[in-house]
Structures are given as C-alpha cells and as structure tokens.
PDB file of N, CA and C in Angstrom:
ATOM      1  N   UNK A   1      -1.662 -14.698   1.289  1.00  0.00           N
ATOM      2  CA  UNK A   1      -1.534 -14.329  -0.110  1.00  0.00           C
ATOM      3  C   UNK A   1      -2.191 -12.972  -0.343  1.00  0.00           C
ATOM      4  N   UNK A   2      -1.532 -12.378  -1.288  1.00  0.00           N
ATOM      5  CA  UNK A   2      -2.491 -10.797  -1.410  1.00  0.00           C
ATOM      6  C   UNK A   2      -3.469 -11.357  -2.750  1.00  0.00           C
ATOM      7  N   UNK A   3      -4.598 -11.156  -2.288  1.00  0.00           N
ATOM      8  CA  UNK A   3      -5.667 -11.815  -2.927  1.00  0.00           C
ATOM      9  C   UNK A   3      -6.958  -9.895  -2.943  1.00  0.00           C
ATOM     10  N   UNK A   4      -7.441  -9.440  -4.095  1.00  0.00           N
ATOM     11  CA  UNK A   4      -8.628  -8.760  -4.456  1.00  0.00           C
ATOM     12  C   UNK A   4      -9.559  -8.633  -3.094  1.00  0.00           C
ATOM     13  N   UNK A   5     -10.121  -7.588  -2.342  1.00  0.00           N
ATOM     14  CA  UNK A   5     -11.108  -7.949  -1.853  1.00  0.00           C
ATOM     15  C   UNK A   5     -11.693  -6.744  -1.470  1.00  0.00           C
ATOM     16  N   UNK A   6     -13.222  -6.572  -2.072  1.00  0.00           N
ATOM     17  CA  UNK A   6     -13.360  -4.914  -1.543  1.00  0.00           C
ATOM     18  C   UNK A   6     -14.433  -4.970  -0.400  1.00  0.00           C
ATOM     19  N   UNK A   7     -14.483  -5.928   0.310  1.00  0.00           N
ATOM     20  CA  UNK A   7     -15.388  -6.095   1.356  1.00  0.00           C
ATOM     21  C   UNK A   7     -14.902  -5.179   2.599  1.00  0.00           C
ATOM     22  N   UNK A   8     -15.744  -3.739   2.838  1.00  0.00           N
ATOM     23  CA  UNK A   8     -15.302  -3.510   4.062  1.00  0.00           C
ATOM     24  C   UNK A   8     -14.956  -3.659   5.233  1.00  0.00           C
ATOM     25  N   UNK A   9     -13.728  -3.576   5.807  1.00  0.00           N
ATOM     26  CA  UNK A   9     -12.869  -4.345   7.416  1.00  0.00           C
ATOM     27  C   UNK A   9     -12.132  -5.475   7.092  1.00  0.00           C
ATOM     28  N   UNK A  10     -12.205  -6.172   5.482  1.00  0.00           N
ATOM     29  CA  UNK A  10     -11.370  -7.162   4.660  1.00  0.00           C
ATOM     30  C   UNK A  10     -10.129  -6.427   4.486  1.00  0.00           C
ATOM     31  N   UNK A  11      -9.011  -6.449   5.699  1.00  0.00           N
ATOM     32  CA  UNK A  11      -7.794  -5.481   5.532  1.00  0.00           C
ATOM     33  C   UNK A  11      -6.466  -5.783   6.070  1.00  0.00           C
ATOM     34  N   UNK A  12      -5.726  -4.879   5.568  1.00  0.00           N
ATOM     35  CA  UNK A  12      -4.547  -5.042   6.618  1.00  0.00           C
ATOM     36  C   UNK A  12      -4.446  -3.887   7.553  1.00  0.00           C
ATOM     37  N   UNK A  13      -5.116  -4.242   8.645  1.00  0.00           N
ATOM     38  CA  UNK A  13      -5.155  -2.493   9.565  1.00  0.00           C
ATOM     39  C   UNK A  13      -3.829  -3.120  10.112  1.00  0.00           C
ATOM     40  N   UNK A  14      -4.030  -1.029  10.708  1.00  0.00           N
ATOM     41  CA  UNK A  14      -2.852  -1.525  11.270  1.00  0.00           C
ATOM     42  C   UNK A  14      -2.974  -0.020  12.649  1.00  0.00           C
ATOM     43  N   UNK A  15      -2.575  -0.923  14.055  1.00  0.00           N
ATOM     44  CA  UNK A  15      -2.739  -0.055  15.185  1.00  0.00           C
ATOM     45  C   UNK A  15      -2.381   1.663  14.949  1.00  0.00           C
ATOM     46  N   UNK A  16      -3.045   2.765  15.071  1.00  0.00           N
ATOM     47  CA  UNK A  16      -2.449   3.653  15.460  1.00  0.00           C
ATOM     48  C   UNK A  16      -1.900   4.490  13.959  1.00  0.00           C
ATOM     49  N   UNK A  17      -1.647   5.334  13.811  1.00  0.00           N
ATOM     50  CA  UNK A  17      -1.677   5.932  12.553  1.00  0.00           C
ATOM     51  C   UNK A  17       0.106   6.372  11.487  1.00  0.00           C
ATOM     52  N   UNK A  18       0.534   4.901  12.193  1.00  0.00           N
ATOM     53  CA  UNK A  18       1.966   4.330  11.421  1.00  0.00           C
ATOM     54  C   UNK A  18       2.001   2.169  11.292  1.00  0.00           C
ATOM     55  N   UNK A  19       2.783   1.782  10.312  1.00  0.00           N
ATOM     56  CA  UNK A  19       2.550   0.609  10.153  1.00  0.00           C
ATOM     57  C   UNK A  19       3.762   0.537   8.671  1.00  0.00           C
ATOM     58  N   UNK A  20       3.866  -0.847   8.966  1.00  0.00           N
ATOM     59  CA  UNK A  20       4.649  -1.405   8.183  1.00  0.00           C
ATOM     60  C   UNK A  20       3.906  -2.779   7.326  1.00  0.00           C
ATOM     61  N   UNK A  21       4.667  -3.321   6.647  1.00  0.00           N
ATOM     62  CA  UNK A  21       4.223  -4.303   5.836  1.00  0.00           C
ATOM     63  C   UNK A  21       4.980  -4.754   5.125  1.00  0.00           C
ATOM     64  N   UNK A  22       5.627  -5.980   5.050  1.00  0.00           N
ATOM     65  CA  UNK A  22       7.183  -7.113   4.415  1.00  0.00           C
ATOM     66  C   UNK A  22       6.116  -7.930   3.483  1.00  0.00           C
ATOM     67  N   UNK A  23       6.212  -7.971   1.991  1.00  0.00           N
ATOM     68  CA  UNK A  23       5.804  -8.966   1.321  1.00  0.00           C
ATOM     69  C   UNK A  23       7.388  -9.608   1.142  1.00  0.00           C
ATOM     70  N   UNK A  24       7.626 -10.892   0.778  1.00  0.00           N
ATOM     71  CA  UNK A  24       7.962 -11.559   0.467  1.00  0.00           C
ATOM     72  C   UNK A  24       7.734 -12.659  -1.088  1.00  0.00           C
ATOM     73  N   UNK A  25       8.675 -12.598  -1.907  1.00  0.00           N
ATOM     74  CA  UNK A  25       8.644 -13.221  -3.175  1.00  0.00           C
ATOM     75  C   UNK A  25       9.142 -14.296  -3.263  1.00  0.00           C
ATOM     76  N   UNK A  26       9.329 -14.759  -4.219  1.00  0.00           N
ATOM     77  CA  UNK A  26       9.872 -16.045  -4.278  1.00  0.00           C
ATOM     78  C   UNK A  26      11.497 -15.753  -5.197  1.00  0.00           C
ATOM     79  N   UNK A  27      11.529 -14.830  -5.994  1.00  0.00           N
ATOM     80  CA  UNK A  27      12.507 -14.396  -6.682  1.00  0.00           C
ATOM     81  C   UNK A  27      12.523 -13.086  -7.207  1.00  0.00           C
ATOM     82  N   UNK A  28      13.947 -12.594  -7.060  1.00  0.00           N
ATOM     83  CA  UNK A  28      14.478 -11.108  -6.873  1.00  0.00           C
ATOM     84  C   UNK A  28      13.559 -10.300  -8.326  1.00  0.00           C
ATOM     85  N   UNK A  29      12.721  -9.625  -8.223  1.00  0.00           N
ATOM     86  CA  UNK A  29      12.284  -8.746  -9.324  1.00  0.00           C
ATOM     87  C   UNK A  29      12.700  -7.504  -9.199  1.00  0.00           C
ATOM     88  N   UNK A  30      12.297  -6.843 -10.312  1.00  0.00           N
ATOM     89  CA  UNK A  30      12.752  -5.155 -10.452  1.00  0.00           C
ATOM     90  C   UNK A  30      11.762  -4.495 -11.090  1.00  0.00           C
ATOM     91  N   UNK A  31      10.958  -3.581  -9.742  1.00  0.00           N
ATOM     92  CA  UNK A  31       9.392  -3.275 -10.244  1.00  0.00           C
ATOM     93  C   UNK A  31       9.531  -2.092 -10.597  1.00  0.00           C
ATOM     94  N   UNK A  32       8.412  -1.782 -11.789  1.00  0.00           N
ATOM     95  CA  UNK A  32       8.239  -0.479 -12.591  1.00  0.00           C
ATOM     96  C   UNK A  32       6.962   0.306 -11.938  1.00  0.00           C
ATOM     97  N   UNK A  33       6.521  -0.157 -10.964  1.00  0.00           N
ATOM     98  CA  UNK A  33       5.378   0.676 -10.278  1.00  0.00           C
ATOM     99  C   UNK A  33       4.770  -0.061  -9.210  1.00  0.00           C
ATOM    100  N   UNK A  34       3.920   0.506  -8.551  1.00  0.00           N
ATOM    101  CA  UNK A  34       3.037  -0.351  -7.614  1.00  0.00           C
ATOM    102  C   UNK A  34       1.765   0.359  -7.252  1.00  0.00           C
ATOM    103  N   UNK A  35       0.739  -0.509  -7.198  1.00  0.00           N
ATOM    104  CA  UNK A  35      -0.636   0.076  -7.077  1.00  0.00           C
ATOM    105  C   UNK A  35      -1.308  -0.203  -5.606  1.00  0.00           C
ATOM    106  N   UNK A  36      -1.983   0.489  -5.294  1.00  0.00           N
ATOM    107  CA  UNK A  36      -2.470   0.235  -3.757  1.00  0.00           C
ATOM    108  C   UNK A  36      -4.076   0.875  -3.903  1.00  0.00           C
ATOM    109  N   UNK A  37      -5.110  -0.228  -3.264  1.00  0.00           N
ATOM    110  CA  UNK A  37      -6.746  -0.235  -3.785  1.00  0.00           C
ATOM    111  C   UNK A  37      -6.991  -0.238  -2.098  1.00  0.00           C
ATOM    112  N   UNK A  38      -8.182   1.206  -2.367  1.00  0.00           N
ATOM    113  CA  UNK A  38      -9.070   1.031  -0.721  1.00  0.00           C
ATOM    114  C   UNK A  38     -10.200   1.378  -1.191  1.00  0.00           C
ATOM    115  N   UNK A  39     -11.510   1.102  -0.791  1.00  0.00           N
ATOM    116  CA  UNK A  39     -12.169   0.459  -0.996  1.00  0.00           C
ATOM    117  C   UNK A  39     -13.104   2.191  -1.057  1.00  0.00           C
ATOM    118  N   UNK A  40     -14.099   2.765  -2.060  1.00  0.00           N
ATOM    119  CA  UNK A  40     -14.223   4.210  -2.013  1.00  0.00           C
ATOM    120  C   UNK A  40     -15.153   4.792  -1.073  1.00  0.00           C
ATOM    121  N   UNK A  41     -15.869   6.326  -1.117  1.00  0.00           N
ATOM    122  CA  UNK A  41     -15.983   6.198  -0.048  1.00  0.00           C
ATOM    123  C   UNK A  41     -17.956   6.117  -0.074  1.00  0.00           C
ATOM    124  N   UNK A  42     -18.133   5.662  -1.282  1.00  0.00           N
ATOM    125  CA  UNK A  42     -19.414   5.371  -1.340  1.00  0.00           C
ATOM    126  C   UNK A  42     -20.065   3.982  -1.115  1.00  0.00           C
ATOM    127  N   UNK A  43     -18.769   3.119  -0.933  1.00  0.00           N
ATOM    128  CA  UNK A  43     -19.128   1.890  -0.188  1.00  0.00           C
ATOM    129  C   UNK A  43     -18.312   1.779   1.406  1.00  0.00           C
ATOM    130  N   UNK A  44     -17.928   2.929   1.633  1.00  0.00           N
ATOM    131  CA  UNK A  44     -17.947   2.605   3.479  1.00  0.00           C
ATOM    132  C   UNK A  44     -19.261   2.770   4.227  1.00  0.00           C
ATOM    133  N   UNK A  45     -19.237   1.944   5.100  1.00  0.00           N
ATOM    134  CA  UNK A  45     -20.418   2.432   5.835  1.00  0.00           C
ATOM    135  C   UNK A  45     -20.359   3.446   6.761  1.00  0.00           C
ATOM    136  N   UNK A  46     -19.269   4.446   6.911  1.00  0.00           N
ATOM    137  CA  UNK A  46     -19.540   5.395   7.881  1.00  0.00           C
ATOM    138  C   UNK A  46     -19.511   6.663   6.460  1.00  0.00           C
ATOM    139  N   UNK A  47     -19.213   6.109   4.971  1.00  0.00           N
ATOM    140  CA  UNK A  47     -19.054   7.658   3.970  1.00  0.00           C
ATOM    141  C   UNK A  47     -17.881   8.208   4.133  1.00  0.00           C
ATOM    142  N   UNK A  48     -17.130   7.891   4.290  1.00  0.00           N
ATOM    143  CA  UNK A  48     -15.623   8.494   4.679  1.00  0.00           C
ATOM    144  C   UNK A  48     -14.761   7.131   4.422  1.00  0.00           C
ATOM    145  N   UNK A  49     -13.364   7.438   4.349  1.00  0.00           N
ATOM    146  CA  UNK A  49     -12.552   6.986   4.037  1.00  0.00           C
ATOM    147  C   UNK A  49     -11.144   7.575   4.684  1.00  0.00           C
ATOM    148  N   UNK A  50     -11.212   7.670   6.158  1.00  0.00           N
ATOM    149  CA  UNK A  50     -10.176   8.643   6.529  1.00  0.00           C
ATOM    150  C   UNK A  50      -9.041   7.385   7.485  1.00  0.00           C
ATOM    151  N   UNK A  51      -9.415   6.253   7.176  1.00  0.00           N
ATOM    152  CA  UNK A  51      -8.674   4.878   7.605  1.00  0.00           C
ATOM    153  C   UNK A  51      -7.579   4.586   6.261  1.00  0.00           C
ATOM    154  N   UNK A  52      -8.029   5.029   4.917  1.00  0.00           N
ATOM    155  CA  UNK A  52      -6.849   4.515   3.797  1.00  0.00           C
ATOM    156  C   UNK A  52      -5.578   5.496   4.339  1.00  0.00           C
ATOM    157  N   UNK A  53      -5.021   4.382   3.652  1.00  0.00           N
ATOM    158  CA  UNK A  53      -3.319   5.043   3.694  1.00  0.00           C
ATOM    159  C   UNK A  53      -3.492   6.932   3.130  1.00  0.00           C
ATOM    160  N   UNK A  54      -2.313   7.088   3.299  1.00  0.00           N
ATOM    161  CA  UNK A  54      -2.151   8.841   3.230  1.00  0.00           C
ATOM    162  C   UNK A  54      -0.665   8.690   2.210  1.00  0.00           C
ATOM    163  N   UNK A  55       0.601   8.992   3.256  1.00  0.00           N
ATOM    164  CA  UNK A  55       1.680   8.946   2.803  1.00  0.00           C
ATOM    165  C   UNK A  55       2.286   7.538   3.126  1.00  0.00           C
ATOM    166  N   UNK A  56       2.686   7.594   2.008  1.00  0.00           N
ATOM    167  CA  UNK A  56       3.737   5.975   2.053  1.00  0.00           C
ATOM    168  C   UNK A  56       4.784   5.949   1.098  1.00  0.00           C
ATOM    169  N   UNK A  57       5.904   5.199   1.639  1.00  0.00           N
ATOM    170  CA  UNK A  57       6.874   4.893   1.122  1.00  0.00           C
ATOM    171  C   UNK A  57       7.167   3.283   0.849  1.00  0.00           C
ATOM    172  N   UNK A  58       7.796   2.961  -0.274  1.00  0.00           N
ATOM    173  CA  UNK A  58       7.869   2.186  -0.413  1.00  0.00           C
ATOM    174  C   UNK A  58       9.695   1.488  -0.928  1.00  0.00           C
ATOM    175  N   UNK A  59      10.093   0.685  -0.118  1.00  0.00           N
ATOM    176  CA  UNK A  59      11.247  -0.289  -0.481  1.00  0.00           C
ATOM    177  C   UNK A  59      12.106  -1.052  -0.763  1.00  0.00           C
ATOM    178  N   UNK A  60      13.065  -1.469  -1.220  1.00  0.00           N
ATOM    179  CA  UNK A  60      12.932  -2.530  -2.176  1.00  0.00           C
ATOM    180  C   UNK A  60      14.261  -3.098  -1.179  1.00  0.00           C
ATOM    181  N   UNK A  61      14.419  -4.588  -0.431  1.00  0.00           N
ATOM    182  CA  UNK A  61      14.798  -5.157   0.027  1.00  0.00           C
ATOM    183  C   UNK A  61      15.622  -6.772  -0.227  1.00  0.00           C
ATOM    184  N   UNK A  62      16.859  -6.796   0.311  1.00  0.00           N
ATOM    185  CA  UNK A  62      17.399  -8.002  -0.545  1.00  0.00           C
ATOM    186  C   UNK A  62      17.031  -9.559  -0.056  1.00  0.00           C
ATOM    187  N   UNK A  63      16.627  -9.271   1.167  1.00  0.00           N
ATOM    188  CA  UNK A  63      15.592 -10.174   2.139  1.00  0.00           C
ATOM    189  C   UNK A  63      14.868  -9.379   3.033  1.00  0.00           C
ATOM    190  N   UNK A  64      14.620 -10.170   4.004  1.00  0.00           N
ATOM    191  CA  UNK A  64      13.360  -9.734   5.149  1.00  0.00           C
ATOM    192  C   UNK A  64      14.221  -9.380   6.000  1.00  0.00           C
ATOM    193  N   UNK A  65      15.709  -9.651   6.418  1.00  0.00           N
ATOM    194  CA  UNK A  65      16.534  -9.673   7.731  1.00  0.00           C
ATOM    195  C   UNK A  65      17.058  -8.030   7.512  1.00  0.00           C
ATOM    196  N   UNK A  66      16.852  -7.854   6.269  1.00  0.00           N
ATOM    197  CA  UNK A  66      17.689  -6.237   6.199  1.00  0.00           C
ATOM    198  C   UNK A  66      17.073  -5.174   6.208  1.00  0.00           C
ATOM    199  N   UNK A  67      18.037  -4.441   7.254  1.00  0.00           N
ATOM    200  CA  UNK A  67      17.682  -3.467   8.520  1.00  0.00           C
ATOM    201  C   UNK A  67      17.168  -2.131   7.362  1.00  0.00           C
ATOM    202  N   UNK A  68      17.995  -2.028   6.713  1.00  0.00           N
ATOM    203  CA  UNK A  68      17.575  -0.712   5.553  1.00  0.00           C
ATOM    204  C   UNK A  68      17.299  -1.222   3.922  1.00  0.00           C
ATOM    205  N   UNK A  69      16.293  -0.802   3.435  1.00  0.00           N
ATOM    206  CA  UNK A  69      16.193  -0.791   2.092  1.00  0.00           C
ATOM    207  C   UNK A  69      16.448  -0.029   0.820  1.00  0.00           C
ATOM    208  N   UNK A  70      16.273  -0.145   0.122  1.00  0.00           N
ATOM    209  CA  UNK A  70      16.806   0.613  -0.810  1.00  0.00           C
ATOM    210  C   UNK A  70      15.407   1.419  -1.287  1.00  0.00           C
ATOM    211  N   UNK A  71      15.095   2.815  -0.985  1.00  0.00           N
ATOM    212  CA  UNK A  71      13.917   3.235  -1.099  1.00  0.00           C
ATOM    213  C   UNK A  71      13.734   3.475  -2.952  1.00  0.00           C
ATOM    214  N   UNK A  72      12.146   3.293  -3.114  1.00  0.00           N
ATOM    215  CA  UNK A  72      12.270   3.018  -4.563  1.00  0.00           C
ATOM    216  C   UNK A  72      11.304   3.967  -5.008  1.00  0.00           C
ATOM    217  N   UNK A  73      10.427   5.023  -3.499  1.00  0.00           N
ATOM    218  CA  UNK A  73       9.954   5.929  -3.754  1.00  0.00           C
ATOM    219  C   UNK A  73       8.781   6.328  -2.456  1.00  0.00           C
ATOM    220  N   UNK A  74       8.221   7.500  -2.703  1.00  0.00           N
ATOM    221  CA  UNK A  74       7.570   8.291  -1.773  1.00  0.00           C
ATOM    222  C   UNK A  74       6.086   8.471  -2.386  1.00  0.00           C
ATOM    223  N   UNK A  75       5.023   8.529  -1.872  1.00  0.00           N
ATOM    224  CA  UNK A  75       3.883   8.607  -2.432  1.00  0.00           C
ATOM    225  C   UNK A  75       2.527   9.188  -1.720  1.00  0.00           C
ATOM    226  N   UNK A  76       1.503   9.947  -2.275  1.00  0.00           N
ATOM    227  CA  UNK A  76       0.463  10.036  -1.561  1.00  0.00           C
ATOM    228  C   UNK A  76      -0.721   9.457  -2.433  1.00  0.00           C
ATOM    229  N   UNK A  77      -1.140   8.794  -1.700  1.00  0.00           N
ATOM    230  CA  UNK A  77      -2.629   8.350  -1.397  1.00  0.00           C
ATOM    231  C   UNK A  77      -3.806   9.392  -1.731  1.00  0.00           C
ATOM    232  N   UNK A  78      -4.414   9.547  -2.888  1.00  0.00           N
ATOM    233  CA  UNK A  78      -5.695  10.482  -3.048  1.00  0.00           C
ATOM    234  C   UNK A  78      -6.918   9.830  -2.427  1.00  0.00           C
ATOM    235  N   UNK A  79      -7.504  10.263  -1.690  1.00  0.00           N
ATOM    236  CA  UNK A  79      -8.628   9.642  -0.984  1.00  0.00           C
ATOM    237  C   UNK A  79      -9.686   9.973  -2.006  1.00  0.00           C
ATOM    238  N   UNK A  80     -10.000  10.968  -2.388  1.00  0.00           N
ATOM    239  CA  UNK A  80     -10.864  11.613  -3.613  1.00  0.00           C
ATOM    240  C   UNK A  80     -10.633  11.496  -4.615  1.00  0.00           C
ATOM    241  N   UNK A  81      -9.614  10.486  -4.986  1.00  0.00           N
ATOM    242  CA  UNK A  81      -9.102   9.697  -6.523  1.00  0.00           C
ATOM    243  C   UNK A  81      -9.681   8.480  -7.543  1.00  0.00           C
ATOM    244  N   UNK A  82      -9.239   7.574  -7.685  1.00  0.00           N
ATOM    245  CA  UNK A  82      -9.897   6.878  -7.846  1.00  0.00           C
ATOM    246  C   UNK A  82      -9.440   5.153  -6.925  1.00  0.00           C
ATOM    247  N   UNK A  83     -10.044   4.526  -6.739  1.00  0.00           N
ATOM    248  CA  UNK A  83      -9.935   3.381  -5.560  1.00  0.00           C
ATOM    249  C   UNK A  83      -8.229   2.673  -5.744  1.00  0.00           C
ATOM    250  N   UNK A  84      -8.463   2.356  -7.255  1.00  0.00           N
ATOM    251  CA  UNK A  84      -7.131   1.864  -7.350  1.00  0.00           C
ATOM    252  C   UNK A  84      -6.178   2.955  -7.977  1.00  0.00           C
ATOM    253  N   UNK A  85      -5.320   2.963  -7.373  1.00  0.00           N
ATOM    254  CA  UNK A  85      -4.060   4.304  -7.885  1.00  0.00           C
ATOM    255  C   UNK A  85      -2.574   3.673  -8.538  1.00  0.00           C
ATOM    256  N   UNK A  86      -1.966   3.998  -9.193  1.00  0.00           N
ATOM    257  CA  UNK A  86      -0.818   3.319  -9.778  1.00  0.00           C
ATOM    258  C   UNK A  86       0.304   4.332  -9.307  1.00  0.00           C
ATOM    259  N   UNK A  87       1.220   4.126  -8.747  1.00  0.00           N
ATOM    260  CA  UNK A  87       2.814   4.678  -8.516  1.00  0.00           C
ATOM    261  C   UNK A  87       3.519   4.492  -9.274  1.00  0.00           C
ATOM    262  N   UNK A  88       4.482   5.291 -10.315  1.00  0.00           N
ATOM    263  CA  UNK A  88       5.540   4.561 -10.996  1.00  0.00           C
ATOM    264  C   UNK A  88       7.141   4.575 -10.320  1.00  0.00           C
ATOM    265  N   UNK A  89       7.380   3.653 -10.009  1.00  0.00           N
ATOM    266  CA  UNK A  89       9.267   4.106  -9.421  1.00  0.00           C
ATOM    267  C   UNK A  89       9.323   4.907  -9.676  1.00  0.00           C
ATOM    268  N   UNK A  90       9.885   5.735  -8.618  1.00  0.00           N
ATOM    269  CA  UNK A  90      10.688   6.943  -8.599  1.00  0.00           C
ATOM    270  C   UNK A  90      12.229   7.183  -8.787  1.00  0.00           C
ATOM    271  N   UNK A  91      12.981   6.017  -8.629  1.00  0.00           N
ATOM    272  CA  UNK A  91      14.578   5.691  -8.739  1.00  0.00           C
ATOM    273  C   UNK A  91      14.845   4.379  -9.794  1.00  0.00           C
TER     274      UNK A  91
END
C-alpha cells in the first residue's frame, strides 16, 4: 500500500540511476496531478539528498499488461524545493 513515511531508507529504491514503478487501482480514474515526497535534506543523515528522483515521467495505463502508456506528463524533481511537490497534468 502507498502509506506516508518520512523515516530515512523507508523507500522505494531502486538499483542504479533508472527505475520504474506500476501502481495499480481498483478503478479507471482520470488524475488532475500527482505529488511525489522525499524526505529533505536536513533530515538525511549524510545532508544531501542526491538519491531523490530528478526527472520523471509519468503514465497513464489501461492495465499493467500494456506495453505503452499514454504519457500524462514530464517533470523535474526540485531537490532545494520543498519535500512534497505537486505536478499538474500536462495533457
């Protein structure tokens, strides 16, 4: 479940400096934005924050089996922003 958690290494890493990620719903929605929270960099313990996401894209899919999505937008990640950031659709 995607559940709140700002405990540092409480994550979804991911090997190597590309990664994916399939949520799954229960029924077809049509989203007006999406927010993505890393944790800042005055509570890491190394003071940096050079592990949060950067660039990401995000897609909107009719299940999990399909090969291409319908992209719903492009985004960067402010590391020097604030923890939680809001995206609004782009299409």
């Amino acid at each position: 479940s995607l559940q709140p958690d700002m405990y540092p290494g409480n994550c979804w890493a991911f090997k190597g400096s590309q990664g994916y990620l399939v949520v799954r719903l229960s029924m077809k929605i049509y989203p007006t934005a999406f927010t993505l929270e890393h944790i800042p960099k005055t509570l890491s313990p190394t003071g940096n924050i050079t592990s949060a996401p950067r660039n990401f894209s995000v897609y909107g899919l009719d299940d999990e089996y399909q090969e291409e999505g319908k992209l719903l937008g492009e985004y960067v990640y402010d590391q020097d922003g604030e923890p939680l950031q809001m995206f609004p659709v782009m299409v």
